[in-house]
C-alpha atoms as a PDB file:
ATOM      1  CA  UNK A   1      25.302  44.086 -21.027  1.00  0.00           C
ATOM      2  CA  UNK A   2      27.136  43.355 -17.600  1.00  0.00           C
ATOM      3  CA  UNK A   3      24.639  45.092 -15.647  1.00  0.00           C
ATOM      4  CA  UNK A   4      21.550  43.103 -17.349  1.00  0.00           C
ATOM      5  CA  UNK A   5      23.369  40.321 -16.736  1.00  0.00           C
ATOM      6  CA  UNK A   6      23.732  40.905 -13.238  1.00  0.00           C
ATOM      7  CA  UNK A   7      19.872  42.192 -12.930  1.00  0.00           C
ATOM      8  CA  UNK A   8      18.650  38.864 -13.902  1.00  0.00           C
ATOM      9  CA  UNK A   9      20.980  37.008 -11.872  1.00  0.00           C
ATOM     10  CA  UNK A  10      19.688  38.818  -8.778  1.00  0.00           C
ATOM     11  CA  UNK A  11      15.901  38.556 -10.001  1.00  0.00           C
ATOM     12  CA  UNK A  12      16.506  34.505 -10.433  1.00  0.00           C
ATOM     13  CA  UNK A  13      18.331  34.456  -6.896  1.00  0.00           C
ATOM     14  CA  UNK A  14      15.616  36.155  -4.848  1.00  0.00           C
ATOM     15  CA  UNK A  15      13.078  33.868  -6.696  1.00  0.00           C
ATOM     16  CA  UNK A  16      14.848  30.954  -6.017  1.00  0.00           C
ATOM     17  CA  UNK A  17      14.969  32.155  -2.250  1.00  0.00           C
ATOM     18  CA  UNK A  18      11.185  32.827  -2.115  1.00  0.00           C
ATOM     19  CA  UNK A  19      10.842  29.079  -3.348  1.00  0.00           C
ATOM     20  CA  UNK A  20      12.950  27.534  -0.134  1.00  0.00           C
ATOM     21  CA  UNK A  21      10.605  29.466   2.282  1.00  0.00           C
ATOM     22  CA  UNK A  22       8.754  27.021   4.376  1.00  0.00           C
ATOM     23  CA  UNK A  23       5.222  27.284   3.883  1.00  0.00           C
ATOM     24  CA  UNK A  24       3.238  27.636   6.858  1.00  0.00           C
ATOM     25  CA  UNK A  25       0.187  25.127   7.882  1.00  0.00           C
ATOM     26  CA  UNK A  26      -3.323  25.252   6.950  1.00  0.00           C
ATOM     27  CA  UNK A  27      -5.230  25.257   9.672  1.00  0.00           C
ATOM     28  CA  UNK A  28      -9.099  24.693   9.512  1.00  0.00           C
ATOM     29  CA  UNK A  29     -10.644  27.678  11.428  1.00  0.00           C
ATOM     30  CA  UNK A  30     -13.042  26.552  14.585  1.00  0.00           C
ATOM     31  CA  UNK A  31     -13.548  23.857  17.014  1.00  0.00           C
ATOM     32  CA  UNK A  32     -14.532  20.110  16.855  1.00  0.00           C
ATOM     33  CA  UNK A  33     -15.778  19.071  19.942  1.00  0.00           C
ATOM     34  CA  UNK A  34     -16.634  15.446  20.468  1.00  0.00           C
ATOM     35  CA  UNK A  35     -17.547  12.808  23.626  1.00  0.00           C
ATOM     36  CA  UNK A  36     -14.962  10.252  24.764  1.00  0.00           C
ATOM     37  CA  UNK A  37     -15.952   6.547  25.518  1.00  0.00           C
ATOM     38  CA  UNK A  38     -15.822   7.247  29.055  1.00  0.00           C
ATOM     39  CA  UNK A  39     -18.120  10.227  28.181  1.00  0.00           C
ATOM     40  CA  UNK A  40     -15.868  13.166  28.884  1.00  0.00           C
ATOM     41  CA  UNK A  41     -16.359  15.875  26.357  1.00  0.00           C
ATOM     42  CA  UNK A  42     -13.079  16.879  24.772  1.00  0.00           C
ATOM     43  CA  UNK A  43     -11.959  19.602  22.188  1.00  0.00           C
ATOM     44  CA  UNK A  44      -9.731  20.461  19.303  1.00  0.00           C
ATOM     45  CA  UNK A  45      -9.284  24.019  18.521  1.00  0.00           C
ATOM     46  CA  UNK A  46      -8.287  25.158  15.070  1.00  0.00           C
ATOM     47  CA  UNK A  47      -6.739  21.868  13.921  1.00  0.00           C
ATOM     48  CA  UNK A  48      -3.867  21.819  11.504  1.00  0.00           C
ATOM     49  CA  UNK A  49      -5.660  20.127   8.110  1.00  0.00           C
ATOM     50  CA  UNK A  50      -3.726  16.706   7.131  1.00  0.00           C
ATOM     51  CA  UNK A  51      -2.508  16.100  10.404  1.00  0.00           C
ATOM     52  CA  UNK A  52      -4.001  12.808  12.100  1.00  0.00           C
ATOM     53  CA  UNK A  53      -5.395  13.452  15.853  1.00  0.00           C
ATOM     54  CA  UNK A  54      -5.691  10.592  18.316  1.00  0.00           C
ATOM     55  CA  UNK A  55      -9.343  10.745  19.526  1.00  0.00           C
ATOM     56  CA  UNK A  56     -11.335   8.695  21.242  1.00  0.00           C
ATOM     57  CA  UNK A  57     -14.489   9.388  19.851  1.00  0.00           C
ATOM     58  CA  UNK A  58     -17.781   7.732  21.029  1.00  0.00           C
ATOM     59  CA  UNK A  59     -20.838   9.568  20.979  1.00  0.00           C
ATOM     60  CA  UNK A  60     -22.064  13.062  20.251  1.00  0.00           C
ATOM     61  CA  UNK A  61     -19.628  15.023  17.858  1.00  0.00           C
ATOM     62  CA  UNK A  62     -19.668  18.424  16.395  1.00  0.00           C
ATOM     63  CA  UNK A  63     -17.910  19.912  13.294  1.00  0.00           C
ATOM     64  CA  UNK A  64     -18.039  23.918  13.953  1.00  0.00           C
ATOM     65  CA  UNK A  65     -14.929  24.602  11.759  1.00  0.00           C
ATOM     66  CA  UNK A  66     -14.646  24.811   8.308  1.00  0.00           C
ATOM     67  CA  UNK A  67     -12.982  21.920   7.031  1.00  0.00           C
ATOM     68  CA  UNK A  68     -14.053  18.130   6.579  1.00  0.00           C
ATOM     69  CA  UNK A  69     -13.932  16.372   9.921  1.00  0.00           C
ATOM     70  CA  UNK A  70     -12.449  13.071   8.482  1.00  0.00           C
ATOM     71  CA  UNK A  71     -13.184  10.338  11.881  1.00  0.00           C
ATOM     72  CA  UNK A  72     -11.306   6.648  11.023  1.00  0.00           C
ATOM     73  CA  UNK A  73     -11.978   3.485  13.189  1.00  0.00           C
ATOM     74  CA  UNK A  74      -8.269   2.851  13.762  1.00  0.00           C
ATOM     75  CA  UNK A  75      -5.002   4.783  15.316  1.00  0.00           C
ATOM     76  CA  UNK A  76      -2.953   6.649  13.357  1.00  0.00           C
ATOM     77  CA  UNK A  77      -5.833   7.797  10.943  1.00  0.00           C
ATOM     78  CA  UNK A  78      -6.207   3.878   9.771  1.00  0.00           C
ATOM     79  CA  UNK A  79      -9.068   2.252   8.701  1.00  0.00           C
ATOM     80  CA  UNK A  80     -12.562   3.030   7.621  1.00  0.00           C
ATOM     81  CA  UNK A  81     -13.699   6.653   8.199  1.00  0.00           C
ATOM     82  CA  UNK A  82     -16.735   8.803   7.863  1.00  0.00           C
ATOM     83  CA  UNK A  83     -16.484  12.111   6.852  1.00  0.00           C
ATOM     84  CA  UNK A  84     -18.431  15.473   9.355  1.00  0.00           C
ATOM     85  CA  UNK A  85     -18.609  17.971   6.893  1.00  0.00           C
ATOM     86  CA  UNK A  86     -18.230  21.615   8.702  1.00  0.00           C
ATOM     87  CA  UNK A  87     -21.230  23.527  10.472  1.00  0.00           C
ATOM     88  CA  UNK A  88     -22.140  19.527  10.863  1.00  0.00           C
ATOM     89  CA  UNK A  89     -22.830  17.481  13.773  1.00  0.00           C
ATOM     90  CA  UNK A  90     -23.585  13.550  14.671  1.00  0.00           C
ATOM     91  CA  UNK A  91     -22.726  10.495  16.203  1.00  0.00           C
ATOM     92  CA  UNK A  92     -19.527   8.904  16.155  1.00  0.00           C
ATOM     93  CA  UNK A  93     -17.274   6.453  16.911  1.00  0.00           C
ATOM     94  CA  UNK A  94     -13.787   5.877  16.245  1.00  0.00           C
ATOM     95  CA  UNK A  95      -9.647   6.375  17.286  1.00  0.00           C
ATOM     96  CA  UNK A  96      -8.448   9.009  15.328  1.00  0.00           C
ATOM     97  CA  UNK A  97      -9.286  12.272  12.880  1.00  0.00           C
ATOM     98  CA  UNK A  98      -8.000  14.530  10.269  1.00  0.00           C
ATOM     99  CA  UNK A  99      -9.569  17.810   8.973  1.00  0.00           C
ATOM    100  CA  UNK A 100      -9.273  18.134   5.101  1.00  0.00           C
ATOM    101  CA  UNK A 101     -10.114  21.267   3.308  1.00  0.00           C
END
């Protein structure tokens, strides 16, 4: 009985241990390249999804990754937004983006 005791114990333990591991971030897979105001093209390689970008975006933009390009009007992903889905590409305007799978 002691040693089934002790086997769950140690099953529960390393279960509980595998919960506290950090989990690592999504990242959508490609590139979104877009035009600046001042009409500089600019980059983002394999953005992390649900993290907000500052972009100055104002012009030609492409979505070549595979997550939803999410472009918002104000800083700080604020604002109204339009949504690039991937493989997409259009014009844009606006201060910030998030990728959302």
């Amino acid at each position: 009985m002691r040693r089934r005791i002790t086997a769950v114990l140690g099953t529960l333990t390393g279960s509980a241990m595998l919960a506290l591991l950090p989990v690592s971030a999504i990242a959508a897979s490609g590139t979104f390249t877009y035009t600046t105001s001042r009409g500089v093209p600019e980059r983002l390689i394999n953005p992390n999804d649900n993290a907000c970008y500052s972009a100055d975006i104002n012009g030609p933009a492409a979505n070549r990754t595979d997550s939803d390009a999410v472009v918002f009007k104000g800083r700080g992903c604020t604002g109204s937004s339009t949504t690039l889905p991937p493989r997409e590409s259009g014009n844009l305007k606006g201060r910030s983006v998030m990728f959302v799978h």
